[in-house]
Protein backbone atom coordinates (compact mmCIF):
# COMPACT_ATOMS: atom_id res chain seq x y z
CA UNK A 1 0.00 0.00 0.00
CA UNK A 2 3.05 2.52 0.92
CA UNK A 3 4.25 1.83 -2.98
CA UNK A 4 0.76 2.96 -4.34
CA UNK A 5 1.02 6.43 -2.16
CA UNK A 6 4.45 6.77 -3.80
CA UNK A 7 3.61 6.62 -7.56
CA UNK A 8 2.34 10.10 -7.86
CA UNK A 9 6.38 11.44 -6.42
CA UNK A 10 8.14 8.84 -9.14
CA UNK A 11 8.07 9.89 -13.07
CA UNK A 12 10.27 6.54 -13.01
CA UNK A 13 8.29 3.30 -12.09
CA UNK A 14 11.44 0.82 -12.11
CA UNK A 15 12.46 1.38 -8.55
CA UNK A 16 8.81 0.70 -7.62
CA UNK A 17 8.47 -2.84 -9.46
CA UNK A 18 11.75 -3.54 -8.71
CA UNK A 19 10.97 -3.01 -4.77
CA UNK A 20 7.89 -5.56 -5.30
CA UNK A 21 9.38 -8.26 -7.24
CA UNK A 22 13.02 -8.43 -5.40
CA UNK A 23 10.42 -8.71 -2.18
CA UNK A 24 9.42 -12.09 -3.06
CA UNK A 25 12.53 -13.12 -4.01
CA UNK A 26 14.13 -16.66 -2.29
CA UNK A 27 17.54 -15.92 -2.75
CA UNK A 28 18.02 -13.56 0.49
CA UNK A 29 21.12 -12.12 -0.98
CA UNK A 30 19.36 -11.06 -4.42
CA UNK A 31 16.19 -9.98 -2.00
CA UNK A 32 18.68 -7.72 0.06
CA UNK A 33 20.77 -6.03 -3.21
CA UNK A 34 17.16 -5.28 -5.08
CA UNK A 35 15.52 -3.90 -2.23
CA UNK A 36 18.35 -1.68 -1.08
CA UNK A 37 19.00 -0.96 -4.64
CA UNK A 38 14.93 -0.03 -5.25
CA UNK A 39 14.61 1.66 -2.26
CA UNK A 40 17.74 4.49 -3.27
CA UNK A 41 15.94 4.94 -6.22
CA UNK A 42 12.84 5.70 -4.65
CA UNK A 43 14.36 8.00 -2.29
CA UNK A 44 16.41 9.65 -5.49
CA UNK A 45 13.13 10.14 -6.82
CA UNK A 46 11.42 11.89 -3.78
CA UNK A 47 14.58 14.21 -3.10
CA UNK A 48 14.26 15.41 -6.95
CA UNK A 49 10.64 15.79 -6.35
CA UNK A 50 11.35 17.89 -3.21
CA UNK A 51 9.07 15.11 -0.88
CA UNK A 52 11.82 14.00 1.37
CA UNK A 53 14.28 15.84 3.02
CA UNK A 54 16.81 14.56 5.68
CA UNK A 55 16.55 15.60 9.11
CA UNK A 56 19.56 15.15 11.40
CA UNK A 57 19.63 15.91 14.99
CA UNK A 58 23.07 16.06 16.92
């Protein structure tokens, strides 16, 4: 459901499918490198987009 909310932030869809299918991966090694790999283009996406912004506290 969090993937749906995101589609209107990403022009590019890849990092979204590619988040969903490397979930149901077997191989945790492959599900580890797709997700990771997904999920920076995702965030990538929502920086560009000016939706996410990192906060850090000292």
């Amino acid at each position: 459901m969090a993937l749906r909310c995101l589609l209107p932030h990403c022009p590019e869809k890849w990092p979204l499918a590619l988040y969903w299918d490397s979930g149901s991966q077997t191989n945790e090694i492959g599900r580890a490198q797709g997700v990771t790999a997904a999920f920076n283009g995702i965030v990538r996406q929502l920086r560009r987009a000016g939706c996410y912004e990192e906060v850090f506290e000292p």
